[in-house]
Protein backbone atom coordinates (compact mmCIF):
# COMPACT_ATOMS: atom_id res chain seq x y z
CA UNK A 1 86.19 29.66 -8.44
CA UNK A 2 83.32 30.44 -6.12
CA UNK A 3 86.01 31.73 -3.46
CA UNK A 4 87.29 34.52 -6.01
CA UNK A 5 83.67 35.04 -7.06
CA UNK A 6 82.66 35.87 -3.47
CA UNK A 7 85.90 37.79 -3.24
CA UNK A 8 84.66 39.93 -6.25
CA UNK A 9 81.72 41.00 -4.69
CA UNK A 10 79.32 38.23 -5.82
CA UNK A 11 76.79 38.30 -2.98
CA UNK A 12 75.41 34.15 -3.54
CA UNK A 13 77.46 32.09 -5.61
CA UNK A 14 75.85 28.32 -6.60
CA UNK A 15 77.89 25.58 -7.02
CA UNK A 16 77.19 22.53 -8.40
CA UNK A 17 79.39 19.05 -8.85
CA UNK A 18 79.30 15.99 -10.74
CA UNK A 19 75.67 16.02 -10.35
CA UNK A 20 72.87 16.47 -13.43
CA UNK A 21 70.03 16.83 -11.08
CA UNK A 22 71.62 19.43 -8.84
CA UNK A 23 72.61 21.32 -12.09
CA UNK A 24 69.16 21.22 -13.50
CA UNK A 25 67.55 21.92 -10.39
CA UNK A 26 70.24 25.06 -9.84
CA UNK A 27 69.34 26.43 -13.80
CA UNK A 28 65.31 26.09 -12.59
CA UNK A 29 66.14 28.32 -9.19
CA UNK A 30 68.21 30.39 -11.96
CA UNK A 31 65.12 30.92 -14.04
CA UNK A 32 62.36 31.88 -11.00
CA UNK A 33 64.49 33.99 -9.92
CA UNK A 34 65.44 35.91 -13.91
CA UNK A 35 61.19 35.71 -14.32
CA UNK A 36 60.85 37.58 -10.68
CA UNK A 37 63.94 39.79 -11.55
CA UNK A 38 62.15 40.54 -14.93
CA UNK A 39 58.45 41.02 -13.73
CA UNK A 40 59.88 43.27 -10.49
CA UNK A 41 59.87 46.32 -13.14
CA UNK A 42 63.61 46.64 -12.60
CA UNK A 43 63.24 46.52 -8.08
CA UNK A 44 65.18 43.46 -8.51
CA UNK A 45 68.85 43.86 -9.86
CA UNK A 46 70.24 40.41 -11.46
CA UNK A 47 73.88 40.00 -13.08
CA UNK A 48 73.44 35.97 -14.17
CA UNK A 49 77.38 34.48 -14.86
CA UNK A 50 77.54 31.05 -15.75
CA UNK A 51 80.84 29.51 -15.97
CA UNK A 52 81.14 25.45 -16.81
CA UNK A 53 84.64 23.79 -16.05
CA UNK A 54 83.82 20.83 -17.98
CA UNK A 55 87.13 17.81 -19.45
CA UNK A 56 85.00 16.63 -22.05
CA UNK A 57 83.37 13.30 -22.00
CA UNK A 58 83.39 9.28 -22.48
CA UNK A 59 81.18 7.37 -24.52
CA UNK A 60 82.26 3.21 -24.39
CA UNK A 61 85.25 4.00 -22.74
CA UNK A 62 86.23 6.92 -25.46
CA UNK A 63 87.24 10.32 -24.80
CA UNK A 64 85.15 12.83 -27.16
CA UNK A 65 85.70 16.41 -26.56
């Protein structure tokens, strides 16, 4: 996904796996930079797209989706 992202035109792409800490600490980069983006008085141009591959999940070895 990030490869055809960057082919698109995206110029930074993050990417995040298996990890809860790296996701949360990618969404709080995420939101500095959507407060800057906001308080720049439009000098800053954002586009935010979020896409989450995610299988569902296992609780006591069952599969809840």
């Amino acid at each position: 996904m990030k490869r055809h992202l960057s082919f698109l035109g995206f110029e930074e792409v993050i990417e995040v796996h298996d990890s809860f800490d790296d996701f949360d600490k990618s969404f709080k980069e995420i939101n500095r930079r959507v407060i800057e983006a906001d308080l720049s008085g439009g000098k800053i141009r954002l586009l935010l797209y979020t896409y989450f591959a995610g299988h569902g999940n296992m609780y006591d070895g069952a599969t809840r989706t």
